[in-house]
C-alpha atoms as a PDB file:
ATOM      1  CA  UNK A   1       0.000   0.000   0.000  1.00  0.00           C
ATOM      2  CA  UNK A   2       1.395   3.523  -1.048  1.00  0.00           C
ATOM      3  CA  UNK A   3      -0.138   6.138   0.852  1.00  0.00           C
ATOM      4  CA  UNK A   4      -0.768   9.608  -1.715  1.00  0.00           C
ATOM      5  CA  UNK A   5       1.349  12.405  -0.989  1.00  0.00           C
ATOM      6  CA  UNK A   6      -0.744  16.099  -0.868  1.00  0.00           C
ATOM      7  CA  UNK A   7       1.070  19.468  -0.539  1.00  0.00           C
ATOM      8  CA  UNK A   8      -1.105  20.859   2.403  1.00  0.00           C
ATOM      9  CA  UNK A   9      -0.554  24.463   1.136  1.00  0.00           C
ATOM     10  CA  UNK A  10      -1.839  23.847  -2.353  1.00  0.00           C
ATOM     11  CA  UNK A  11      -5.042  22.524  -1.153  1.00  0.00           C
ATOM     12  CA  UNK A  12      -5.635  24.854   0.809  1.00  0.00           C
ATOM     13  CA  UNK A  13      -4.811  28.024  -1.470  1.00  0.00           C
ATOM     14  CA  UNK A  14      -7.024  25.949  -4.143  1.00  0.00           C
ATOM     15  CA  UNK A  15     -10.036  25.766  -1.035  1.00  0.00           C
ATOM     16  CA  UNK A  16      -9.552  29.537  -1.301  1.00  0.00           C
ATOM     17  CA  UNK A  17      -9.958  30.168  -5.070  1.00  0.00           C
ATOM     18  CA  UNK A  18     -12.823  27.887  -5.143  1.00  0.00           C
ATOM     19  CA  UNK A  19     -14.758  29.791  -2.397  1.00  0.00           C
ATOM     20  CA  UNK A  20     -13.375  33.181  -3.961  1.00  0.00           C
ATOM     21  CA  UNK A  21     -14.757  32.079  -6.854  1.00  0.00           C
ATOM     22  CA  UNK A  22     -18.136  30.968  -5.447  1.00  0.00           C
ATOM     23  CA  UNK A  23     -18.213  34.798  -3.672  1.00  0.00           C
ATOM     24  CA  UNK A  24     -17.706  36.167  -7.291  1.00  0.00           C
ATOM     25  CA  UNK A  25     -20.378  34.203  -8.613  1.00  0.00           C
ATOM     26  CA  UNK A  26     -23.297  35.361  -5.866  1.00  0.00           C
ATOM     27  CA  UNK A  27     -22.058  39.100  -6.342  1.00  0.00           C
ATOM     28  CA  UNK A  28     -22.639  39.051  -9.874  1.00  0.00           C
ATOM     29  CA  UNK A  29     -26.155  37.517  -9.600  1.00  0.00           C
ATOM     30  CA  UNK A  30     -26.857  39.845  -6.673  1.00  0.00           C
ATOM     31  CA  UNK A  31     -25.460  43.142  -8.232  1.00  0.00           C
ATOM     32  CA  UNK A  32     -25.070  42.739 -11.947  1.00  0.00           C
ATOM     33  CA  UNK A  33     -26.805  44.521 -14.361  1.00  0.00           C
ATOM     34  CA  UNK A  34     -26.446  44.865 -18.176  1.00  0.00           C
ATOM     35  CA  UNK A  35     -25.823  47.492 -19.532  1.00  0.00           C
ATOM     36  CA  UNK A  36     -29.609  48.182 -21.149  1.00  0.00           C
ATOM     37  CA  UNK A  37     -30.553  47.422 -17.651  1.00  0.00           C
ATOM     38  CA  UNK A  38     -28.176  50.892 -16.299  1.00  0.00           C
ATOM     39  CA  UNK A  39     -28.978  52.527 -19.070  1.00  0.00           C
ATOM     40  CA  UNK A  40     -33.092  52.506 -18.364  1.00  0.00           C
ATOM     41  CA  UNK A  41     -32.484  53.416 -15.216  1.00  0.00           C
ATOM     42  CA  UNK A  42     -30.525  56.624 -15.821  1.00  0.00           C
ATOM     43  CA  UNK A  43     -32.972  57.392 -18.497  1.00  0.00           C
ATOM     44  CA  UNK A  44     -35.990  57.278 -16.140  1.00  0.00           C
ATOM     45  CA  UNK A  45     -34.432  59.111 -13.825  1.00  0.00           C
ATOM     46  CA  UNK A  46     -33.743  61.705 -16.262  1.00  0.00           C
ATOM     47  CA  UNK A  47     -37.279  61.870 -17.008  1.00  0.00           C
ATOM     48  CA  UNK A  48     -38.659  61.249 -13.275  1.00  0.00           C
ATOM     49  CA  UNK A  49     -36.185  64.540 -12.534  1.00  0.00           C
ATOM     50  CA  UNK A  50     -37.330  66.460 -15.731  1.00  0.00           C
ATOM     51  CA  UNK A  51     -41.308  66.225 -14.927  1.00  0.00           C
ATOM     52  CA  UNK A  52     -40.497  67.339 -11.809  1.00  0.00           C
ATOM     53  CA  UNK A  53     -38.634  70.494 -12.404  1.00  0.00           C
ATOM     54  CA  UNK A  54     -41.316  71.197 -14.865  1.00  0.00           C
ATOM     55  CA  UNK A  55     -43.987  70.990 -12.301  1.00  0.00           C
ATOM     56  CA  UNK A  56     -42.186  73.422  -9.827  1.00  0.00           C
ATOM     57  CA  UNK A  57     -43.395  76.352  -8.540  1.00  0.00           C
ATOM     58  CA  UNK A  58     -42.012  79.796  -8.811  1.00  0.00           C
ATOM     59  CA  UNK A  59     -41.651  80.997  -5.455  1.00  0.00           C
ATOM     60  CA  UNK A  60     -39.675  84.377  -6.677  1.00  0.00           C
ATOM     61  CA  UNK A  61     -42.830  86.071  -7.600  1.00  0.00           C
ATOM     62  CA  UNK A  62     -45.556  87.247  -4.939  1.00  0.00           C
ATOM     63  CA  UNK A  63     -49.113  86.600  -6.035  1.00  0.00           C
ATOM     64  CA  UNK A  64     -50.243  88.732  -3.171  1.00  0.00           C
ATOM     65  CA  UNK A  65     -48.767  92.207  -2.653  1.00  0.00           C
ATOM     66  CA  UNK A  66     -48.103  92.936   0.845  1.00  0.00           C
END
């Protein structure tokens, strides 16, 4: 019987990569987006910010004279 020789430090920097590599993968479910996806965002935001400046009041001129 021959007993299999493992280098302790390679297994355990390979243990790392494969749970740095698991990390990676949950991030870029979690926080990916495409690039269509960012780019609808910042549009509606443009917009959301648009209608309301457009809907603002001027508060510079008095309606009632004092």
């Amino acid at each position: 019987m021959t007993a299999e020789i493992i280098n302790l430090n390679r297994l355990r920097k390979e243990k790392a990569r494969a749970e740095k590599a698991a990390t990676a993968e949950e991030n870029r479910v979690r926080f990916g987006r495409t690039r269509a996806q960012k780019a609808l965002d910042r549009i509606s935001a443009e917009k959301a910010r648009h209608h309301v400046d457009n809907h603002r009041r001027d508060d510079e001129e008095d309606p009632t004279p004092a």
